[in-house]
N, C-alpha and C. Protein backbone atom coordinates (compact mmCIF):
# COMPACT_ATOMS: atom_id res chain seq x y z
N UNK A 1 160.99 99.20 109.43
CA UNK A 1 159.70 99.41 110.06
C UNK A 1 158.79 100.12 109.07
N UNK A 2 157.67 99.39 108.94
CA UNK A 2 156.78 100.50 107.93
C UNK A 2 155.56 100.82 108.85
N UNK A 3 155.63 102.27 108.44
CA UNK A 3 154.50 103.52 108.61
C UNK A 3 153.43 103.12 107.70
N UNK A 4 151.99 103.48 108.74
CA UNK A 4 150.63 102.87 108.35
C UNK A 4 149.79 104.70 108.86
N UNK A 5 149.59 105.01 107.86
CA UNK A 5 148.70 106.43 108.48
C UNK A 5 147.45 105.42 108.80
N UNK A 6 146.84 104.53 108.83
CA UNK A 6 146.05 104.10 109.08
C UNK A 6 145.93 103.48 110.80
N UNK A 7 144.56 103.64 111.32
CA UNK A 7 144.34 103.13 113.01
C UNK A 7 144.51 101.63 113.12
N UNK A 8 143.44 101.65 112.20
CA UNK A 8 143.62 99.74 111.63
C UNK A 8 143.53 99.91 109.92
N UNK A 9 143.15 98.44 109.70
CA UNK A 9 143.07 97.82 108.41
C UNK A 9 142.99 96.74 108.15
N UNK A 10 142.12 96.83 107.17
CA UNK A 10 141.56 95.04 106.58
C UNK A 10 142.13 95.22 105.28
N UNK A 11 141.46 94.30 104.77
CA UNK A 11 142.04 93.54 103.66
C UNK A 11 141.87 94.85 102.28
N UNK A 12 140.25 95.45 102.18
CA UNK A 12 139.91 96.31 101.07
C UNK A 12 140.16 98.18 101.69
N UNK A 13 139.78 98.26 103.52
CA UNK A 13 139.54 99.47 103.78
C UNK A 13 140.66 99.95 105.10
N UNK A 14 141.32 100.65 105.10
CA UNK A 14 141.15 101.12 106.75
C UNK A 14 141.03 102.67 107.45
N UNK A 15 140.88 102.91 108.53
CA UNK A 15 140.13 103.87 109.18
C UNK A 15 141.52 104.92 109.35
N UNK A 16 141.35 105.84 109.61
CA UNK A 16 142.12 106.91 110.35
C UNK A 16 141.26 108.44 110.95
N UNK A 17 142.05 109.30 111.62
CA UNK A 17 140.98 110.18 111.95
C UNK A 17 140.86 111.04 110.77
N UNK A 18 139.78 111.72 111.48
CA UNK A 18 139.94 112.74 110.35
C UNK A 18 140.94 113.98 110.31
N UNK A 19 140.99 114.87 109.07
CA UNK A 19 141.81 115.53 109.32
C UNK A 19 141.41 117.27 108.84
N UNK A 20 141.54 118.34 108.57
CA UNK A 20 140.97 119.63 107.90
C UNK A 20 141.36 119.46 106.87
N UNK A 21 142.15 118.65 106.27
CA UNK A 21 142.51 118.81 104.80
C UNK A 21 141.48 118.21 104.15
N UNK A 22 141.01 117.13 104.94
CA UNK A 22 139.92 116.32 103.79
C UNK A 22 138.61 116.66 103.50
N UNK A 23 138.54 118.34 103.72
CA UNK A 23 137.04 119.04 103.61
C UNK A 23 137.08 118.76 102.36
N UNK A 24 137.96 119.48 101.31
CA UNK A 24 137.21 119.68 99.79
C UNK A 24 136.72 118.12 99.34
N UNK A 25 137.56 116.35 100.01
CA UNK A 25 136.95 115.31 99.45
C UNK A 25 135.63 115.07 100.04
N UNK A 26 135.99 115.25 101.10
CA UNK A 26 134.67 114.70 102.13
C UNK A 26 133.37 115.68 102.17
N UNK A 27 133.51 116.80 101.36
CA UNK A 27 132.24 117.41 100.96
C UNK A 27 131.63 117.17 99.83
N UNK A 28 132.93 116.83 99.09
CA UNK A 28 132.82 116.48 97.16
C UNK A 28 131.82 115.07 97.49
N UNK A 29 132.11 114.33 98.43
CA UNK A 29 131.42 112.98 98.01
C UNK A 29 130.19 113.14 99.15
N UNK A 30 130.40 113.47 100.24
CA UNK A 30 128.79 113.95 100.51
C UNK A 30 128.01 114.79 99.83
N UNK A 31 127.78 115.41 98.60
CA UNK A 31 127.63 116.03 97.89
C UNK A 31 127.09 115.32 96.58
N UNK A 32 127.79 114.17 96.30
CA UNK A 32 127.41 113.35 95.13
C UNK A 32 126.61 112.57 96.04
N UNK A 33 126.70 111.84 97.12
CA UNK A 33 126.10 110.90 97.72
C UNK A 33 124.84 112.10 98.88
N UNK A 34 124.31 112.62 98.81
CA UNK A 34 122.98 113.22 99.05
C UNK A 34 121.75 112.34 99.00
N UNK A 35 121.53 112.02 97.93
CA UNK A 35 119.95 110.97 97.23
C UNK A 35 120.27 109.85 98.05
N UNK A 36 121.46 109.21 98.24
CA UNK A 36 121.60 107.91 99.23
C UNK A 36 121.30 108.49 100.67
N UNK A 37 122.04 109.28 101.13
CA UNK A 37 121.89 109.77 102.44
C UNK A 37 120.52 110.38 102.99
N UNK A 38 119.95 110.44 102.44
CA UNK A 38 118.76 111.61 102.62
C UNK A 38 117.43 110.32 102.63
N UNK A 39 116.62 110.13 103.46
CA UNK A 39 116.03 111.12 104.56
C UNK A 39 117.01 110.78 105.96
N UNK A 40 117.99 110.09 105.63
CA UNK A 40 118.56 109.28 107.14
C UNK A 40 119.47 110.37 107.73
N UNK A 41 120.61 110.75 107.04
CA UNK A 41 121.62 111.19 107.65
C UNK A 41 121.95 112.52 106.66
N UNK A 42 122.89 113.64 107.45
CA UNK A 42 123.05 115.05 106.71
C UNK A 42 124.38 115.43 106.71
N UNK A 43 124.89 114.77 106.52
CA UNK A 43 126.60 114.77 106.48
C UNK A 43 127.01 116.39 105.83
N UNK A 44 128.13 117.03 106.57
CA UNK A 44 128.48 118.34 106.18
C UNK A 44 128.66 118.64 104.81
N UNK A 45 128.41 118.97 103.98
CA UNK A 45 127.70 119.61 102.81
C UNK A 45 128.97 120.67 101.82
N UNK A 46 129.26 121.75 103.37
CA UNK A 46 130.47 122.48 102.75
C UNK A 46 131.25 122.47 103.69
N UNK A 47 132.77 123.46 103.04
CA UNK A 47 133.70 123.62 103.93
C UNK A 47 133.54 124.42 105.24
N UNK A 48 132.55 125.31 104.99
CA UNK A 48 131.87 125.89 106.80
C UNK A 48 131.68 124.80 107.64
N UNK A 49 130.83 124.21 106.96
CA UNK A 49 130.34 122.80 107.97
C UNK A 49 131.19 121.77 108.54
N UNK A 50 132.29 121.52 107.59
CA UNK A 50 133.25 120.63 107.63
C UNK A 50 134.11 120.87 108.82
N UNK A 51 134.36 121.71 108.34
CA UNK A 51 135.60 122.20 109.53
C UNK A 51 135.16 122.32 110.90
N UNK A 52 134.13 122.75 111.42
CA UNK A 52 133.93 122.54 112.82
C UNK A 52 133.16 121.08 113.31
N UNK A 53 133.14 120.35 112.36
CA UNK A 53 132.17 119.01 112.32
C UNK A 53 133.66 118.18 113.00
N UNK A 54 134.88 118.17 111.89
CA UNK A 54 135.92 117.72 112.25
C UNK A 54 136.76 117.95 113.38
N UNK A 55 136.96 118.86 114.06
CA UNK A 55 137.32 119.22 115.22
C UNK A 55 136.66 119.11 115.90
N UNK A 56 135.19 118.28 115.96
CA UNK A 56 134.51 118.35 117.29
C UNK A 56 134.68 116.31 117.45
N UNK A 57 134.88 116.09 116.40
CA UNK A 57 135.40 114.65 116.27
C UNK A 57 136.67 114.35 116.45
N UNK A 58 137.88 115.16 116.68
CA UNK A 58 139.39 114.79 116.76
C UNK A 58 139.87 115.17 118.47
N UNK A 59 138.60 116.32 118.59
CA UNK A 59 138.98 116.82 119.77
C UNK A 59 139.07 115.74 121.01
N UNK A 60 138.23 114.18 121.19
CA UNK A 60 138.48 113.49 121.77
C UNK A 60 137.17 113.46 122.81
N UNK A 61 136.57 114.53 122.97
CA UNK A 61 135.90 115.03 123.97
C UNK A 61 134.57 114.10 124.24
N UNK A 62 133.75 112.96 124.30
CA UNK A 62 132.90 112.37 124.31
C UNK A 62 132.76 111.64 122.68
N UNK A 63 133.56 111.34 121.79
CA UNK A 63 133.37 111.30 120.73
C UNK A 63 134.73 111.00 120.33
N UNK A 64 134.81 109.84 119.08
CA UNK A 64 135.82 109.31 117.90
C UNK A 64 135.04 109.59 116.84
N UNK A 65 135.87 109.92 115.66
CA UNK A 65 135.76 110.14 114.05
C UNK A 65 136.42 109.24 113.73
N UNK A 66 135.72 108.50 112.58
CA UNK A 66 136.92 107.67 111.46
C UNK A 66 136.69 107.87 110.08
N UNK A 67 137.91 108.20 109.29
CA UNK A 67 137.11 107.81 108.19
C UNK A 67 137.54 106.42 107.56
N UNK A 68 136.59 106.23 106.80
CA UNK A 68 136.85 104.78 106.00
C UNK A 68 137.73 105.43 104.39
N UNK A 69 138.78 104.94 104.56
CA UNK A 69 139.36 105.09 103.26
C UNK A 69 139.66 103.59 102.33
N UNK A 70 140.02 103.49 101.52
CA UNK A 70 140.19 102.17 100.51
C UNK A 70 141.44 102.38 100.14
N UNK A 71 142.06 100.91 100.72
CA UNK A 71 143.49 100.64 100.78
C UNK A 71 143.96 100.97 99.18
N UNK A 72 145.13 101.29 99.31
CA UNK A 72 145.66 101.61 97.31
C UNK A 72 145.49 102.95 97.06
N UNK A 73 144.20 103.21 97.27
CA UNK A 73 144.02 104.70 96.38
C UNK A 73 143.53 105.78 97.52
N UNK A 74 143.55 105.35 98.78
CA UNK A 74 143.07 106.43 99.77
C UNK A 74 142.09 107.68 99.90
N UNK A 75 141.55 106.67 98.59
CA UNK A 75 140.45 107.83 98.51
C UNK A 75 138.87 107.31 100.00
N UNK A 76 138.19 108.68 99.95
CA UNK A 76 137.46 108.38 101.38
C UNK A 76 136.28 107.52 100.89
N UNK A 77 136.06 106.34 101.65
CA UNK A 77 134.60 105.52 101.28
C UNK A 77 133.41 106.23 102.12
N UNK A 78 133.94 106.78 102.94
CA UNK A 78 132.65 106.94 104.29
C UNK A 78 133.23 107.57 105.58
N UNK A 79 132.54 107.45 106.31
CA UNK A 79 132.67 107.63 107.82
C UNK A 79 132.35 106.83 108.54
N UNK A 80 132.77 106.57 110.23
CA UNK A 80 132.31 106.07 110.99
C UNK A 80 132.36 107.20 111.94
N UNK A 81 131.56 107.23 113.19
CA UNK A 81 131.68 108.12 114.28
C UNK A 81 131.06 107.09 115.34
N UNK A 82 131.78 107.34 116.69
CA UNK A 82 131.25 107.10 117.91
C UNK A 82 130.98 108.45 118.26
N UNK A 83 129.56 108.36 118.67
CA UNK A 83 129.37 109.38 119.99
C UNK A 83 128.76 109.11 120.79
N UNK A 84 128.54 110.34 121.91
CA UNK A 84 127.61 110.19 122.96
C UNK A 84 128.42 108.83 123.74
N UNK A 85 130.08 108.96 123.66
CA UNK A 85 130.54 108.29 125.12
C UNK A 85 130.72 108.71 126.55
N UNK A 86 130.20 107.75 126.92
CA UNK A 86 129.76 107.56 128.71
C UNK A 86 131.01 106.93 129.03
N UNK A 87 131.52 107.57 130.19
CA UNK A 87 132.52 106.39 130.76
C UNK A 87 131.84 106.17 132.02
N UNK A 88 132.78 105.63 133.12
CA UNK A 88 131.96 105.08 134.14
C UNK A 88 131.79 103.47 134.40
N UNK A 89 130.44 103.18 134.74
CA UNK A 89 130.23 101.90 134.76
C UNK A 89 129.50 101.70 133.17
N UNK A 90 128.71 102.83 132.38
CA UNK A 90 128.32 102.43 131.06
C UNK A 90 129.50 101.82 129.92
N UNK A 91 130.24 102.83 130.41
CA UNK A 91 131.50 102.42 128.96
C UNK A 91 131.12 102.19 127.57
N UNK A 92 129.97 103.17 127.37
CA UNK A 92 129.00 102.83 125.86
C UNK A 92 129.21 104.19 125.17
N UNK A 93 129.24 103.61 123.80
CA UNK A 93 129.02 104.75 122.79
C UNK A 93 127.79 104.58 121.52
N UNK A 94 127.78 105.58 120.76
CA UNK A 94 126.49 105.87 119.78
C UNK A 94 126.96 105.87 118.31
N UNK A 95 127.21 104.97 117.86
CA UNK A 95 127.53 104.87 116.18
C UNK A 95 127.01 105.49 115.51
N UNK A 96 127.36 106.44 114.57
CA UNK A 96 126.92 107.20 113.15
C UNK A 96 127.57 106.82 112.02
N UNK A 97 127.28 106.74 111.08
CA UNK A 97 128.09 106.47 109.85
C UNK A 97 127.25 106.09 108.38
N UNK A 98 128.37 106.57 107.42
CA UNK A 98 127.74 106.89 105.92
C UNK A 98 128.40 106.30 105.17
N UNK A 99 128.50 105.83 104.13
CA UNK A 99 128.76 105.15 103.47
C UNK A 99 128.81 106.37 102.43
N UNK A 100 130.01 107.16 101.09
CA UNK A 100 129.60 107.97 99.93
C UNK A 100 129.17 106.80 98.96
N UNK A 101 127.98 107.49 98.22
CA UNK A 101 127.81 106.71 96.91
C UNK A 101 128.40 105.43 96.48
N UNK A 102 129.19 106.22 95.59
CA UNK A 102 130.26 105.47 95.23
C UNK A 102 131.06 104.08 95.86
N UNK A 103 131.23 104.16 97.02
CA UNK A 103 131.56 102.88 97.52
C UNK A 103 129.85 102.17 98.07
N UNK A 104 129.33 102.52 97.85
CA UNK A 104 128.15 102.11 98.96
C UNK A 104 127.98 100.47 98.12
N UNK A 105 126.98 99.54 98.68
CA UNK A 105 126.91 98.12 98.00
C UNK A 105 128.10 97.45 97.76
N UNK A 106 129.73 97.95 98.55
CA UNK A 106 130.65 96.90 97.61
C UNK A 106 131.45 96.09 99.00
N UNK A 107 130.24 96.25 100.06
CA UNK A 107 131.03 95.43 101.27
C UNK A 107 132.26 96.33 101.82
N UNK A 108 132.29 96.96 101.66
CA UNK A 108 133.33 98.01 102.03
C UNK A 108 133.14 98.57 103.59
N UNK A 109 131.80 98.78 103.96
CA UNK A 109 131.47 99.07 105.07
C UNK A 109 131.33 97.97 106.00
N UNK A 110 131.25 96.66 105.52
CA UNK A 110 130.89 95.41 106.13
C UNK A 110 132.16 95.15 106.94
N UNK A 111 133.12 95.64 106.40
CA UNK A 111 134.86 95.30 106.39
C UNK A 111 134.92 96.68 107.84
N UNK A 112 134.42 97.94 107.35
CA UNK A 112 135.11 98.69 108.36
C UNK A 112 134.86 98.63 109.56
N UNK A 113 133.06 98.54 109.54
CA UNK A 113 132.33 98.63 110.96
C UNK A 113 133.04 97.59 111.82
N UNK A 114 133.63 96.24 111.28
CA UNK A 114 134.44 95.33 111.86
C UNK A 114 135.61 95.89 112.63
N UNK A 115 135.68 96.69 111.81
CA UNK A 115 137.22 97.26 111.94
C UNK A 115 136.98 98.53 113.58
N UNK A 116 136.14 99.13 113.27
CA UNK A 116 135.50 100.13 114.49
C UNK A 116 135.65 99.29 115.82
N UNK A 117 134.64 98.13 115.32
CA UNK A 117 134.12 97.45 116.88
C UNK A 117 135.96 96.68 117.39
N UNK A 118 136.64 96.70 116.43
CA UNK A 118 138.33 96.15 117.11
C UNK A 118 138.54 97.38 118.05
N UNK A 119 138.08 98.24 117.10
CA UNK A 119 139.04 99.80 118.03
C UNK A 119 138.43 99.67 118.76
N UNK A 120 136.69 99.98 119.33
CA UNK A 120 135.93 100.35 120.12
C UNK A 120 136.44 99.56 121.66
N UNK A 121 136.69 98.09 121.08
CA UNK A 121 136.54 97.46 122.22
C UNK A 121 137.90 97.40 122.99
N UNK A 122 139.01 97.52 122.24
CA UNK A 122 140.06 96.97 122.57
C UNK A 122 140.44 98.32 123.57
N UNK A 123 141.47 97.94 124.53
CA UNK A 123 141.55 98.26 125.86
C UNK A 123 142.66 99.72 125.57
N UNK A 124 141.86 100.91 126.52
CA UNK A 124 142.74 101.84 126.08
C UNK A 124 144.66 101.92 125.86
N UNK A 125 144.96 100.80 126.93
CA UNK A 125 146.13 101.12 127.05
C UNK A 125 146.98 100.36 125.66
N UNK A 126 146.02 99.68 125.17
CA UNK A 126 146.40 99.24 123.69
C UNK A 126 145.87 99.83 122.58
N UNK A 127 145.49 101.17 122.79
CA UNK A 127 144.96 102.48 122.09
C UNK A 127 143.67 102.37 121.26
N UNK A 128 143.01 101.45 121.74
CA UNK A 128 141.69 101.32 121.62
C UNK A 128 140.44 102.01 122.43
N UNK A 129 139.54 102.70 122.70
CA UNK A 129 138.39 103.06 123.36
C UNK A 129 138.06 102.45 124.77
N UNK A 130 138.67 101.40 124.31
CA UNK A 130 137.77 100.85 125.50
C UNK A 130 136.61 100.63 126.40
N UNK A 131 135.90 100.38 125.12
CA UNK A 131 134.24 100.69 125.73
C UNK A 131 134.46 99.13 125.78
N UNK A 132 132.75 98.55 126.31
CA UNK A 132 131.91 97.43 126.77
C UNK A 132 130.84 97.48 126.13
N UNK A 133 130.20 98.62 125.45
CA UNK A 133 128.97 98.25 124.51
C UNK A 133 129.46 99.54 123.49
N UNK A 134 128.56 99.27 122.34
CA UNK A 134 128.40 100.02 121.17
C UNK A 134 126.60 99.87 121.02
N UNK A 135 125.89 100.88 120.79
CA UNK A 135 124.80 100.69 119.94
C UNK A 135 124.89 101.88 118.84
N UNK A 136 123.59 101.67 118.04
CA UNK A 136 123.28 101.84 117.21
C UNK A 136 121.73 101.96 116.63
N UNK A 137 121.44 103.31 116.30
CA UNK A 137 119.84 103.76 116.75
C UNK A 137 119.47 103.92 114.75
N UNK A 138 118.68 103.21 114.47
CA UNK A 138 118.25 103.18 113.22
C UNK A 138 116.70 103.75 112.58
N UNK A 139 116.46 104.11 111.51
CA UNK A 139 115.24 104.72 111.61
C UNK A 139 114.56 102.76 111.05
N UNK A 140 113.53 103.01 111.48
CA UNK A 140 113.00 101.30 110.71
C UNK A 140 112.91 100.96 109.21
N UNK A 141 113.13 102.15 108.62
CA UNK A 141 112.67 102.28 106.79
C UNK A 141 114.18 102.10 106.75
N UNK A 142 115.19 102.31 106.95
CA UNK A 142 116.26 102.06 106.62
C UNK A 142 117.26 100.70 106.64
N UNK A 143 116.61 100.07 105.37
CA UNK A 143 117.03 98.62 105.42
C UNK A 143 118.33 98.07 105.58
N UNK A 144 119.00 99.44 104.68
CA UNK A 144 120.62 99.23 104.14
C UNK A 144 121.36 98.99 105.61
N UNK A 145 121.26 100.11 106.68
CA UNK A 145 121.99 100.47 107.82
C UNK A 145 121.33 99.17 108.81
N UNK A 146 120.20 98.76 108.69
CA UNK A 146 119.95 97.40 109.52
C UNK A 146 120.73 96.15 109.38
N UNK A 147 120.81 95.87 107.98
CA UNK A 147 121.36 94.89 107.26
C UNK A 147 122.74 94.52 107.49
N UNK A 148 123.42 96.12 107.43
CA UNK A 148 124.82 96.17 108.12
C UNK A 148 125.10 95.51 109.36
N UNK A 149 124.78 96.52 110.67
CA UNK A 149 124.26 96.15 111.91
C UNK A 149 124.21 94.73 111.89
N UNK A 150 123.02 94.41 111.89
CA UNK A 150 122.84 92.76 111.52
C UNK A 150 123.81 91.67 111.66
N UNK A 151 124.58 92.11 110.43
CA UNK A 151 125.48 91.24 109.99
C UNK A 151 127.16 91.53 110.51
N UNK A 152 126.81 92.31 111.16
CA UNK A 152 128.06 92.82 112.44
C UNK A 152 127.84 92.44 113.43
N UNK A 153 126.55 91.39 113.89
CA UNK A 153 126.40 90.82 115.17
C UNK A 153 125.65 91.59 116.37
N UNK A 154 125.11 92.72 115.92
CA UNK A 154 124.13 93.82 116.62
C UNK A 154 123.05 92.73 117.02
N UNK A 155 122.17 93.18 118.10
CA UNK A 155 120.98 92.72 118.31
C UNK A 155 119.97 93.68 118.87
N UNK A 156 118.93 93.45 118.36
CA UNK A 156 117.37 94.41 118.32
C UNK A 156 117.52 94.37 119.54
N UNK A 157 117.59 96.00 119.94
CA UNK A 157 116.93 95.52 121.82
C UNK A 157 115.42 96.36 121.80
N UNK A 158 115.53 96.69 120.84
CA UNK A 158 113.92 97.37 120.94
C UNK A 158 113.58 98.63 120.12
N UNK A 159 112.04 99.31 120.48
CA UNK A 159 112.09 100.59 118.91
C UNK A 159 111.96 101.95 120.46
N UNK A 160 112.61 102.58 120.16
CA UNK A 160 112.48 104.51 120.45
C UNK A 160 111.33 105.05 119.72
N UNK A 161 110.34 105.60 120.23
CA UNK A 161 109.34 106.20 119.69
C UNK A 161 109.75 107.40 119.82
N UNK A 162 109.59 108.46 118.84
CA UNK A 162 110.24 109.81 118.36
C UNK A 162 111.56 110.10 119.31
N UNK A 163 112.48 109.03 118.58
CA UNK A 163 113.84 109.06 119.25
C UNK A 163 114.50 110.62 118.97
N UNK A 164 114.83 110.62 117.81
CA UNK A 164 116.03 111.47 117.11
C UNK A 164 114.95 112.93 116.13
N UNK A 165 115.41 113.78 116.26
CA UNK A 165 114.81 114.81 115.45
C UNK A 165 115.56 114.80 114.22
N UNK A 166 115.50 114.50 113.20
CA UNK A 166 115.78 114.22 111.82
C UNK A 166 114.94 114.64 110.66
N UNK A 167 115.64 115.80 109.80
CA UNK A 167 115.18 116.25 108.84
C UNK A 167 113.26 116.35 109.29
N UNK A 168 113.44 117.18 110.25
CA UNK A 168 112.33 118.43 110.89
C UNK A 168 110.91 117.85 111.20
N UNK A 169 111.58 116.53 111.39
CA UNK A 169 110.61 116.04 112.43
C UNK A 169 110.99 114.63 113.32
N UNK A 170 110.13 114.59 114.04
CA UNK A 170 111.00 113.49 115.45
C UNK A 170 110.39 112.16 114.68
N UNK A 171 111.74 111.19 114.95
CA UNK A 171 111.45 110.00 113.84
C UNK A 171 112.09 108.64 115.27
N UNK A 172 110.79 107.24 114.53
CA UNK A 172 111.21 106.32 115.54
C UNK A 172 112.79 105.92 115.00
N UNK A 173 113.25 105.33 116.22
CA UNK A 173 114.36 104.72 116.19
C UNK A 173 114.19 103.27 116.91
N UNK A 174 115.04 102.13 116.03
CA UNK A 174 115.29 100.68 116.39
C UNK A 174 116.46 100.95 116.80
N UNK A 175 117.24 100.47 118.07
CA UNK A 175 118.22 100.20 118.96
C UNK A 175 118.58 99.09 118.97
N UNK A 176 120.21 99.23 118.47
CA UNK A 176 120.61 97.84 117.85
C UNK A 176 121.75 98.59 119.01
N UNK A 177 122.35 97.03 119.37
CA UNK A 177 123.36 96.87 119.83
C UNK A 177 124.25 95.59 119.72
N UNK A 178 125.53 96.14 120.48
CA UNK A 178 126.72 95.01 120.33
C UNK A 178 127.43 95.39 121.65
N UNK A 179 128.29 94.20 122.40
CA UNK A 179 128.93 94.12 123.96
C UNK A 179 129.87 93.57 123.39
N UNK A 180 131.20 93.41 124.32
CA UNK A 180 132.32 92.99 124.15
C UNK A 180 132.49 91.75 124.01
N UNK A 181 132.09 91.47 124.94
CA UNK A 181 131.72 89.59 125.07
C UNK A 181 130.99 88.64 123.97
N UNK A 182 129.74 89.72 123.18
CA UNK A 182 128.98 89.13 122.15
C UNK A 182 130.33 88.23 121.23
N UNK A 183 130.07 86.90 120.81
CA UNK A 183 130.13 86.88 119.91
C UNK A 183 130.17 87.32 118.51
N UNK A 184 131.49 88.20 117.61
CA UNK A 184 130.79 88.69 116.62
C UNK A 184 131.11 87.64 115.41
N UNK A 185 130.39 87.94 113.97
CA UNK A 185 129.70 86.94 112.70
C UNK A 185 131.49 86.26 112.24
């Protein structure tokens, strides 16, 4: 029988949670990857930040963490996060996620977000989430994170006028989404 620290996995990436050990990488490369991230997203910076960022993502509590690692060398490509899950009759969650530098442009994320929407959808008792929708709230200048979306089978449902307060001031948001049933690419 072989052991997979991994949730899933594709062919180049796969996901697992996070863990406290991976502050010193996962700050090292949010750290190099800043100029990409910035004005969109503020990924924890240091090990203060890290550490309660990660436990508020493992804890389970309205919210999944993943990170994207690259099969072979396990080093971290990114993140994914669900938040802001509803159970109920919504069964929806709120995608976040970064891509570091370094992997960013090599399809790497194209591979994971795939990999998310398996977990997201698939039925808890087969240790998946079990949601019915995923969206995904974008600023409109942000081509890269549309493009993704996009090509993951999301669809425009419309723009948020001063959705999200982001880097100190309230910024529109495009609302992309994806359902279980959708067809994905």
């Amino acid at each position: 029988m072989t052991f997979s620290t991994y949730l899933r996995e594709g062919a180049r990436v796969g996901l697992r949670p996070y863990r406290l050990a991976d502050g010193p990488e996962f700050t090292a490369r949010a750290h190099e990857s800043r100029e990409l991230h910035r004005p969109w997203l503020f990924p924890p910076a240091t090990i203060e930040e890290y550490e309660p960022y990660a436990a508020r993502l493992t804890e389970g509590d309205g919210r999944a963490g993943f990170l994207v690692c690259e099969l072979g060398t396990g080093a971290l490509a990114g993140f994914v996060n669900v938040n802001n899950i509803v159970r109920g009759a919504f069964q929806c969650g709120a995608l976040g996620y970064g891509a570091f530098a370094h992997a960013a442009g090599r399809g790497l994320f194209h591979e994971a977000l795939r990999l998310v929407l398996g977990h997201a959808f698939a039925p808890a008792c087969a240790g998946g989430l079990g949601l019915h929708r995923l969206e995904a709230n974008i600023q409109p200048g942000n081509t890269a994170s549309i493009a993704l979306v996009r090509g993951a089978g999301f669809r425009l449902e419309g723009l948020s006028p001063d959705f999200l307060h982001v880097d100190g001031a309230w910024r529109d948001h495009e609302r992309w989404a994806v359902t279980a049933e959708m067809p994905l690419p």
